[in-house]
Protein backbone atom coordinates (compact mmCIF):
# COMPACT_ATOMS: atom_id res chain seq x y z
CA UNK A 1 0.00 0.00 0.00
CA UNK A 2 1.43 3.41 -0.98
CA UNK A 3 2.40 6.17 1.61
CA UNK A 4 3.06 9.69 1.75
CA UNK A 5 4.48 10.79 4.94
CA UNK A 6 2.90 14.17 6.06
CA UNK A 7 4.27 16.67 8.82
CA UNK A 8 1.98 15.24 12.06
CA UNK A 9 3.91 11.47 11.48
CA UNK A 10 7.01 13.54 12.59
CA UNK A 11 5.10 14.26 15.51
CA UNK A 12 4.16 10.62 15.63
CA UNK A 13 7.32 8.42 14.97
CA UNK A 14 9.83 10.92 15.58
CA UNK A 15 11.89 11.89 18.99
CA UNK A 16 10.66 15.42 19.82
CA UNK A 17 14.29 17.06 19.97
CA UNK A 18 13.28 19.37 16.59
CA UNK A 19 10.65 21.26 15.47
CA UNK A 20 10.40 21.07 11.40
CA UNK A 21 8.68 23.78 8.87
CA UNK A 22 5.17 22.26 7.91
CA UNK A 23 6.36 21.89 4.75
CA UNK A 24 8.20 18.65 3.14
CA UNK A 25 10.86 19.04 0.86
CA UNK A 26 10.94 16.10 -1.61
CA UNK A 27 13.04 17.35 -4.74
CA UNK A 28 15.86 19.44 -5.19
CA UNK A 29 17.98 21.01 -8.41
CA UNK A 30 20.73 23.79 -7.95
CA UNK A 31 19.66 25.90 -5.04
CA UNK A 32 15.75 25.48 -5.63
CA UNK A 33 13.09 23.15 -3.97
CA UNK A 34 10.19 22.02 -4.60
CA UNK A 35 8.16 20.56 -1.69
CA UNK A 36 5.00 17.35 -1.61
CA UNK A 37 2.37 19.81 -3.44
CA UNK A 38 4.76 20.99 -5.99
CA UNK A 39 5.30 24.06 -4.93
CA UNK A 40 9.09 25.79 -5.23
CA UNK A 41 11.50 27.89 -2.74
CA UNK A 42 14.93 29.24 -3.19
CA UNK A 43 17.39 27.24 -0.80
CA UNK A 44 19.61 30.31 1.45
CA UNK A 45 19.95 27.84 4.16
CA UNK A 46 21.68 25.07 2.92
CA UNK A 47 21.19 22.65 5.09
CA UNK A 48 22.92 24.81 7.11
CA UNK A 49 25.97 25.31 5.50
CA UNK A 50 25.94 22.00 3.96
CA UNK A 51 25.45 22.28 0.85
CA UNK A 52 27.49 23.85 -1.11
CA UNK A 53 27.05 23.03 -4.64
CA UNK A 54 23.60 22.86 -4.26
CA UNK A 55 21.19 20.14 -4.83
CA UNK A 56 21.78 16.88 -6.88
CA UNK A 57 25.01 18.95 -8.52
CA UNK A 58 26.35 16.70 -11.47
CA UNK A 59 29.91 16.32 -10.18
CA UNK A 60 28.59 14.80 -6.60
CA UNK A 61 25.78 12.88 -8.23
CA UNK A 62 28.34 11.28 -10.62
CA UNK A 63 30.69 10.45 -7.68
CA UNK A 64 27.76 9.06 -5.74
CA UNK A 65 26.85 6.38 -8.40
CA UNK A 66 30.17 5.55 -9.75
CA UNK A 67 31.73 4.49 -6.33
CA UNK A 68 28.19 3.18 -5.15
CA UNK A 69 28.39 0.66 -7.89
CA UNK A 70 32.03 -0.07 -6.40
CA UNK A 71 32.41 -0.14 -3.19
CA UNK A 72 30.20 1.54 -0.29
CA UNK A 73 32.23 0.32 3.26
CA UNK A 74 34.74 -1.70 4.44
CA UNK A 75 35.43 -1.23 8.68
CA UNK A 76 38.77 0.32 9.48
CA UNK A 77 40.12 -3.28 9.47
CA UNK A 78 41.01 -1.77 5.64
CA UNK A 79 41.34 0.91 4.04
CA UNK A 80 39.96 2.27 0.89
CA UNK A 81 41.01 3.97 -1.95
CA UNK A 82 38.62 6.95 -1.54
CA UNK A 83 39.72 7.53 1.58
CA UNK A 84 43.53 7.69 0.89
CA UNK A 85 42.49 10.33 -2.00
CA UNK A 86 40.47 12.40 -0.17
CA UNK A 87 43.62 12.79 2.99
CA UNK A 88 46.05 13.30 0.60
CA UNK A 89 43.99 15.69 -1.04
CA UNK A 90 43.58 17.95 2.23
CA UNK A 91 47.23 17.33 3.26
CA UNK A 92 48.00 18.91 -0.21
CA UNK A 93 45.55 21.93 0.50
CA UNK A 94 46.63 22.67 4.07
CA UNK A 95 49.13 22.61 7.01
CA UNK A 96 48.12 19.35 8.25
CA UNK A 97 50.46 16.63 7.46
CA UNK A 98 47.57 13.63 8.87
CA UNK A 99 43.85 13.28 8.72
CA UNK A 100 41.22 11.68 11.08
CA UNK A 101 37.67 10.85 8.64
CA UNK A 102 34.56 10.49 10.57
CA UNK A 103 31.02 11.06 9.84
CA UNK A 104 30.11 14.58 11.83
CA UNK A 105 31.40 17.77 12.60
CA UNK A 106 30.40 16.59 16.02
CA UNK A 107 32.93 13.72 15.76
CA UNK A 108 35.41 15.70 14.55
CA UNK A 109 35.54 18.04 17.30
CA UNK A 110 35.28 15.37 20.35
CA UNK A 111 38.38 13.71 17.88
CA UNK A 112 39.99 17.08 18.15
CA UNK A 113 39.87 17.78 21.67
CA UNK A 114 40.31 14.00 22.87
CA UNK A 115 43.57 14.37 20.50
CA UNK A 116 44.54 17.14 22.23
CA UNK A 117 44.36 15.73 25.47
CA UNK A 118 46.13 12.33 24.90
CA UNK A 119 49.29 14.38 23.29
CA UNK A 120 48.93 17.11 26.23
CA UNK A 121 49.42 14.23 28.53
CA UNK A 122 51.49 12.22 27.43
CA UNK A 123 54.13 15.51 26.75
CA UNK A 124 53.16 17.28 30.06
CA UNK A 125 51.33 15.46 32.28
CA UNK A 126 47.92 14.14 33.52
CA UNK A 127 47.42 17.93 35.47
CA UNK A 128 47.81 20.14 32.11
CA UNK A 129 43.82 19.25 31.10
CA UNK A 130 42.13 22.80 30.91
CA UNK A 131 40.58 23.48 28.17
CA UNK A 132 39.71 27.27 27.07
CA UNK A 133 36.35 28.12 24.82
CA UNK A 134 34.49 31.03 24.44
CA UNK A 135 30.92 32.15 25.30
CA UNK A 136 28.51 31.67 22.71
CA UNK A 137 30.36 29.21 20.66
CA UNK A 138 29.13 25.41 19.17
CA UNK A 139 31.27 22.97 18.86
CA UNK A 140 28.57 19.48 18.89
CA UNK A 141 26.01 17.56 20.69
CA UNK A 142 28.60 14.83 21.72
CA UNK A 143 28.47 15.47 25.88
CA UNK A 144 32.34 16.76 25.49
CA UNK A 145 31.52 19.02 22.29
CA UNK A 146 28.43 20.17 24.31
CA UNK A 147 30.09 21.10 27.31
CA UNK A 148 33.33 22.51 25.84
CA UNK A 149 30.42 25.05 23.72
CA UNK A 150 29.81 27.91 25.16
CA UNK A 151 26.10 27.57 25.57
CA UNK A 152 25.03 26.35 28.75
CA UNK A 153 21.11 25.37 27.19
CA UNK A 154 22.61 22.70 25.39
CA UNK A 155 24.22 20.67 28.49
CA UNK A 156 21.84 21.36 31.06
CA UNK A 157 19.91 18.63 32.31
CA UNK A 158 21.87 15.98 31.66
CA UNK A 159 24.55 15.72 34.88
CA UNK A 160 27.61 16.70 35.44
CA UNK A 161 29.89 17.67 32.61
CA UNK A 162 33.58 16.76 31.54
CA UNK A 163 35.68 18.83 33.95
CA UNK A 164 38.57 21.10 33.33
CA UNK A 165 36.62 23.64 30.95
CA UNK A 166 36.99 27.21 30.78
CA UNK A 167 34.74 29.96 28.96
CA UNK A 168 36.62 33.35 27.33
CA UNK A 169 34.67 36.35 25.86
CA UNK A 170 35.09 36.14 21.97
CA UNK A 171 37.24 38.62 20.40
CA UNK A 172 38.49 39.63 23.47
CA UNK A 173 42.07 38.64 24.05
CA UNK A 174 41.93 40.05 28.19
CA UNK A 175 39.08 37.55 29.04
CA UNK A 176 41.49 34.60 27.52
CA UNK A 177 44.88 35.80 29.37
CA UNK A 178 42.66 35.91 32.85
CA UNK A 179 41.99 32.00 32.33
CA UNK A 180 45.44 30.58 31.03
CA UNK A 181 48.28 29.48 32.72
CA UNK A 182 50.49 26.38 32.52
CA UNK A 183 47.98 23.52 33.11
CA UNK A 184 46.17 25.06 30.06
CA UNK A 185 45.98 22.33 27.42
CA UNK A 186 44.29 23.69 24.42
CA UNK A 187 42.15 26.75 23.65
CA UNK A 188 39.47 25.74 20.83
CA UNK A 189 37.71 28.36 18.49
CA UNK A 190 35.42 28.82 15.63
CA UNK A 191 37.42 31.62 13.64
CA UNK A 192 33.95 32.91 12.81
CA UNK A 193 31.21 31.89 15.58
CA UNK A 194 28.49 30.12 13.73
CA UNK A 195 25.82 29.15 16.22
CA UNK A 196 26.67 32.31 18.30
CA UNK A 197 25.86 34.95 15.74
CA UNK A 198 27.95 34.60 12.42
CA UNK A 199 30.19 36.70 14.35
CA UNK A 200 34.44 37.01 12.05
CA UNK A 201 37.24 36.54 14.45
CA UNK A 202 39.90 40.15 14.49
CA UNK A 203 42.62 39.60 13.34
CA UNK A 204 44.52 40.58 16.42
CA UNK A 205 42.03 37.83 18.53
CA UNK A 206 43.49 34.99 16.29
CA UNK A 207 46.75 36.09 16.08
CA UNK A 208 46.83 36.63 19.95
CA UNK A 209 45.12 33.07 20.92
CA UNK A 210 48.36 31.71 18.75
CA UNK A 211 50.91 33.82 20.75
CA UNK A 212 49.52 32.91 23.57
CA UNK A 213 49.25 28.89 23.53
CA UNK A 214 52.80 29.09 22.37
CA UNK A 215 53.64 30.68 25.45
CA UNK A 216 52.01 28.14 27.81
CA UNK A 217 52.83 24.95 25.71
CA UNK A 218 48.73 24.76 24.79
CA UNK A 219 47.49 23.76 21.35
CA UNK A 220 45.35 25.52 19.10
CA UNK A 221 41.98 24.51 17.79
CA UNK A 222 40.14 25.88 14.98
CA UNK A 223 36.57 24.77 14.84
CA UNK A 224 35.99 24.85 10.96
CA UNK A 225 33.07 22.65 10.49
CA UNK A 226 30.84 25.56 9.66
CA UNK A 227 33.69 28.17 8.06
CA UNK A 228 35.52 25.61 6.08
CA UNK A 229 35.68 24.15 2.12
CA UNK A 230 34.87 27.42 0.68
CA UNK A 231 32.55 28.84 3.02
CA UNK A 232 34.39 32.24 3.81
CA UNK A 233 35.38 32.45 0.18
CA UNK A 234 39.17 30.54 1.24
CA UNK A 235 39.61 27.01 1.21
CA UNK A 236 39.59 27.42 4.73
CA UNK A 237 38.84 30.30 7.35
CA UNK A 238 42.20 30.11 8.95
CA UNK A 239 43.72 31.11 5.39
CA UNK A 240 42.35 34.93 5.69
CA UNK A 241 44.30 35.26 8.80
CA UNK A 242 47.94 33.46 7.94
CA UNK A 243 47.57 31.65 11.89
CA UNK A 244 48.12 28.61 11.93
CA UNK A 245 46.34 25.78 14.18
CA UNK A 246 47.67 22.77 15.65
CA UNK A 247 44.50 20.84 14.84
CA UNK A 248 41.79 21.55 12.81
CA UNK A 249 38.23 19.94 12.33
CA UNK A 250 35.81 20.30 9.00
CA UNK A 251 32.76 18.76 8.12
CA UNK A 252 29.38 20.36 6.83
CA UNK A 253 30.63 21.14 3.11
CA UNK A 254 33.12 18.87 3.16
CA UNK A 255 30.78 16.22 1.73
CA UNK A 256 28.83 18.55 -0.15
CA UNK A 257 25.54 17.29 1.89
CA UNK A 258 26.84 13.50 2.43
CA UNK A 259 27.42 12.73 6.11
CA UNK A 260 31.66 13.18 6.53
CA UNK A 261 33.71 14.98 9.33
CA UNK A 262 37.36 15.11 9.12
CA UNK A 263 40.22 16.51 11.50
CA UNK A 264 43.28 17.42 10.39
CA UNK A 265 46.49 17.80 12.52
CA UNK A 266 50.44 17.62 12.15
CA UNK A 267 53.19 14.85 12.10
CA UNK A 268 53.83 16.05 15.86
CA UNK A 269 51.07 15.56 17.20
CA UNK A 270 48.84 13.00 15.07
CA UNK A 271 51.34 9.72 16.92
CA UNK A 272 49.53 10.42 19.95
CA UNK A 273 45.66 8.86 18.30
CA UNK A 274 47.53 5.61 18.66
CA UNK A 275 45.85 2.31 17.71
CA UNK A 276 42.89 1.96 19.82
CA UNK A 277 42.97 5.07 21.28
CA UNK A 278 40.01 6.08 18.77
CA UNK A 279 37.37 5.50 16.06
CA UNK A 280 34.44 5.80 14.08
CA UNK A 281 32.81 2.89 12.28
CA UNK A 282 31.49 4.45 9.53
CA UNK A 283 34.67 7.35 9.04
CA UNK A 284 36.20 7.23 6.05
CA UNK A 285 33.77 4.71 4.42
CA UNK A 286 34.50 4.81 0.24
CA UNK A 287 31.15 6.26 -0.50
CA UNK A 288 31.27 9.27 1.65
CA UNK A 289 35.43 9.67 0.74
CA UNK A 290 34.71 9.55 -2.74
CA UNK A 291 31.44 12.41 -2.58
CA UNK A 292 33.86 14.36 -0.66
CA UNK A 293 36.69 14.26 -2.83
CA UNK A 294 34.88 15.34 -5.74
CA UNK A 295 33.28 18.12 -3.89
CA UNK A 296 36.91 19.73 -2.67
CA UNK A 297 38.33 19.25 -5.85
CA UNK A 298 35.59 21.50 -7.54
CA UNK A 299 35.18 23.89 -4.88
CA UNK A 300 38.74 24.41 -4.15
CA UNK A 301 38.97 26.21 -7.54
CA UNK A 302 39.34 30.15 -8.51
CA UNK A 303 36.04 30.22 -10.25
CA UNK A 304 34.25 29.14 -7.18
CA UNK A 305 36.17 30.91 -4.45
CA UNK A 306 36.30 34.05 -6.02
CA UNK A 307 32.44 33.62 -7.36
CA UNK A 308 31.93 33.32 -3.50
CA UNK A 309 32.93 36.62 -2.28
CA UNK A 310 31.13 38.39 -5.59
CA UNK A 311 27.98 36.17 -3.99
CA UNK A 312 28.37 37.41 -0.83
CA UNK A 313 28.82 41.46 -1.95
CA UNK A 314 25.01 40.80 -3.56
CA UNK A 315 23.76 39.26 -0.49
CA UNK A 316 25.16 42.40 1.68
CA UNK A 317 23.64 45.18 -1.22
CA UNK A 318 20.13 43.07 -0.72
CA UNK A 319 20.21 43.42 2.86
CA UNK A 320 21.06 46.52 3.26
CA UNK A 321 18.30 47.75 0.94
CA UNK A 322 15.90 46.38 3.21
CA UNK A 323 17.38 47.56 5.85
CA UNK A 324 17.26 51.33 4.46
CA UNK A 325 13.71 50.67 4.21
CA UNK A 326 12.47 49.39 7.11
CA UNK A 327 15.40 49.65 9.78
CA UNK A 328 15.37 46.09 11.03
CA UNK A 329 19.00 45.24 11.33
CA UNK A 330 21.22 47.06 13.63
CA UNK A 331 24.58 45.17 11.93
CA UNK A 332 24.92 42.68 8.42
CA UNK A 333 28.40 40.99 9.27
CA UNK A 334 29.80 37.49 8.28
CA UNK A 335 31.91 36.24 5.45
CA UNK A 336 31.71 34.59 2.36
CA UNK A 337 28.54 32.86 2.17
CA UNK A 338 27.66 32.82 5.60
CA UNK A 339 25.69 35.65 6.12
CA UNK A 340 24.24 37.35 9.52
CA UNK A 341 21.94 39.71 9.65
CA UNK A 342 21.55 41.05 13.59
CA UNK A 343 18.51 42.24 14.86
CA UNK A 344 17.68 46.08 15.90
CA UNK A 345 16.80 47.44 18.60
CA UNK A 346 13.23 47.59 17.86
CA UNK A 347 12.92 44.08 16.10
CA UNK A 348 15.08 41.92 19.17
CA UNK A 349 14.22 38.66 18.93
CA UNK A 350 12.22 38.27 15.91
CA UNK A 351 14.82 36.51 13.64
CA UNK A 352 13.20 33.69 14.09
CA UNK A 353 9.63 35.19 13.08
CA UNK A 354 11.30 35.86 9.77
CA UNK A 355 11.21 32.15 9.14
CA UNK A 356 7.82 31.02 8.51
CA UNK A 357 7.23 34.32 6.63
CA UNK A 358 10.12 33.47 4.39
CA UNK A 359 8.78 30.46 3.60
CA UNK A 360 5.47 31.46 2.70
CA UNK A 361 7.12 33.48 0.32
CA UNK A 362 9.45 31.02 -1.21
CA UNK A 363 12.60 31.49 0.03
CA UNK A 364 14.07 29.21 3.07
CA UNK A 365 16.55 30.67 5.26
CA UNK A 366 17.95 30.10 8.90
CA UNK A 367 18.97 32.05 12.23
CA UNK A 368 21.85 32.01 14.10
CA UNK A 369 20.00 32.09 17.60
CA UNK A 370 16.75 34.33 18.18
CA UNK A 371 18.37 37.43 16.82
CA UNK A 372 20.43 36.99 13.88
CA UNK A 373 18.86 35.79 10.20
CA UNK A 374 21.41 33.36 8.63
CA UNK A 375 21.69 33.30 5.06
CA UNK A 376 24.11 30.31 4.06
CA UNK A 377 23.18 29.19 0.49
CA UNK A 378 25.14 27.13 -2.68
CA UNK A 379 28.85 28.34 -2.98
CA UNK A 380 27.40 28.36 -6.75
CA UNK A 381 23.94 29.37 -6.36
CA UNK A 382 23.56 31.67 -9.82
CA UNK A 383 23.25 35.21 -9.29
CA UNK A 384 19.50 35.36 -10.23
CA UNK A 385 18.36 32.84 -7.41
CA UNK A 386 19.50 35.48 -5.12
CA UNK A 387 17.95 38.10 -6.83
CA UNK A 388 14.86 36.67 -6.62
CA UNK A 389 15.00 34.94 -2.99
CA UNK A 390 16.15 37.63 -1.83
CA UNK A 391 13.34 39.75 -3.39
CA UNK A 392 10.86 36.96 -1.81
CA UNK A 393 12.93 37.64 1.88
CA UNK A 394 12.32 41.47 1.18
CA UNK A 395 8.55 40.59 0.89
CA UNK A 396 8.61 38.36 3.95
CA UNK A 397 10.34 40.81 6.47
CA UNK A 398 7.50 43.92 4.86
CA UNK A 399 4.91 41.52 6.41
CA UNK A 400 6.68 40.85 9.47
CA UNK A 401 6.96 45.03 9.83
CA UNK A 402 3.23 44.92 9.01
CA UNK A 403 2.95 42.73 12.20
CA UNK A 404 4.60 45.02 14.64
């Protein structure tokens, strides 16, 4: 007997831990949608920061079949061709001279900072464990990733949390110096905050959180699951800035919208994720190594990094003609094609009222907590998809000014 799922069997079958749009996406092409009744919307959200070629783009969908008719998963008891393309790959593309594959950006970051403190202690010692984030940040749902955020709404409720963690102020290099000392093991950062408000690292921040880890024998993080693979309009983030990390964790575009997390780290410090000290079942499988491969080696081209920051000028002129109209953003920030529109004064909190609005009107978008609209669209998406989504978000927000 034939099926079609509708929204209230998500409130059926499904644990309750989301809250979906009423509508159900079933097709996508590019950066459009088209949802159960037929009806389409211009993608600016991604799947948040997912996808960045799009929907169904040719060179993933032809990666996707040919190794599916080859070889979909071994176990780590092998390897896998796929897998030994896609690490040399980023080794080629980046400092790192070794590369953990797993399946989430969540992985990737528990990888990171578990990584960080085997090598800590086995170099210093069992009492050089602090770790130093920053307010606001997201770095996972694992119960370490959680904790080591810097959003306390995410690990409350669920006992006590992995000791030895610290929270800084972002961008503010006085807050960070008050915390660490010589039983500091690793400061971890996003060099843009995603979850926290699409909010760029200064230059002298970055630069500082180096200089200072140095000093105290810590190693750097960079959280780049949502700011890497062409996302700020470099390869990765950390590129804009010429600092360096010790370790560094990716996922989200990496697979171009196929489940993948990677972390990358150097010959010094990569011994110390020893056999057995850690693993992921399905990391590194040859279907999700071979849709990732093909996905770096076509984003990490001129045409598409350079298209990103001519994207990302359009988005800004768009916004800011709205906001000359109706005064609803106090500041448009972000880079690349991630996108963050912060609330005024008179419109706190409503981001998230923008949502269902923008979807009535065709275009699907995101927010970056209740008052910041996240755009974070196709690295490719053609210039006329934003002109029009974004004319279908200009028609949303003059309703939800109507409202107020």
């Amino acid at each position: 007997m034939s099926y079609t799922p509708t929204r209230s069997d998500f409130d059926q079958y499904m644990a309750p831990n989301y809250s979906p749009q009423q509508v159900i996406p079933v097709r996508g092409k590019g950066s459009r949608l088209w949802d159960q009744e037929g009806r389409e919307y211009i993608d600016f959200a991604g799947g948040i920061a997912v996808n960045a070629l799009g929907h169904c783009h040719p060179v993933l969908v032809e990666a996707l079949k040919t190794q599916g008719e080859t070889l979909w998963h071994l176990s780590n008891v092998y390897t896998n061709e796929p897998a030994l393309k896609l690490a040399k790959s980023l080794v080629e593309r980046t400092f790192a001279d070794k590369v953990f594959l797993c399946s989430s950006g969540g992985e990737a970051n528990e990888a990171a900072l578990k990584l960080a403190r085997r090598y800590i202690y086995e170099k210093h010692g069992e009492q050089k464990d602090k770790i130093i984030s920053f307010r606001q940040s997201f770095h996972g749902r694992t119960f370490f990733t959680v904790s080591v955020g810097g959003q306390p709404k995410y690990s409350q409720g669920f006992g006590p949390v992995p000791g030895g963690i610290q929270h800084a102020e972002y961008n503010d290099l006085d807050s960070v110096r008050a915390l660490i000392d010589d039983n500091t093991c690793a400061i971890m950062v996003e060099p843009m905050q995603g979850e926290g408000g699409i909010v760029p690292a200064t230059q002298e921040f970055l630069s500082g959180l180096r200089e200072l880890c140095d000093q105290h024998q810590a190693l750097l993080i960079f959280d780049e699951v949502q700011t890497g693979v062409g996302r700020s309009g470099k390869f990765f983030a950390y590129m804009h800035y010429g600092v360096t990390p010790d370790i560094l964790t990716s996922a989200k575009s990496l697979g171009g919208g196929f489940p993948i997390g990677a972390m990358l780290t150097t010959d010094k410090i990569a011994p110390s994720l020893a056999i057995g000290t850690h693993g992921s079942t399905y990391g590194g499988n040859a279907l999700a190594s071979a849709v990732a491969l093909a996905a770096v080696e076509h984003i990490d081209t001129p045409e598409v990094l350079e298209g990103v920051q001519k994207r990302h000028d359009l988005f800004r002129e768009h916004l800011e003609a709205i906001n000359e109209k109706h005064g609803v953003f106090k500041e448009i920030r972000g880079m690349g094609l991630l996108v963050g529109a912060q609330m005024s004064d008179a419109y706190e909190g409503r981001a998230k009222d923008i949502l269902p609005l923008a979807i009535e009107e065709g275009v699907m978008a995101l927010i970056a907590g209740p008052n910041v609209l996240r755009l974070a669209p196709s690295l490719v998406i053609p210039e006329s998809d934003i002109d029009e989504g974004m004319t279908r978000l200009a028609r949303a927000i003059d309703r939800l000014v109507e409202k107020a």
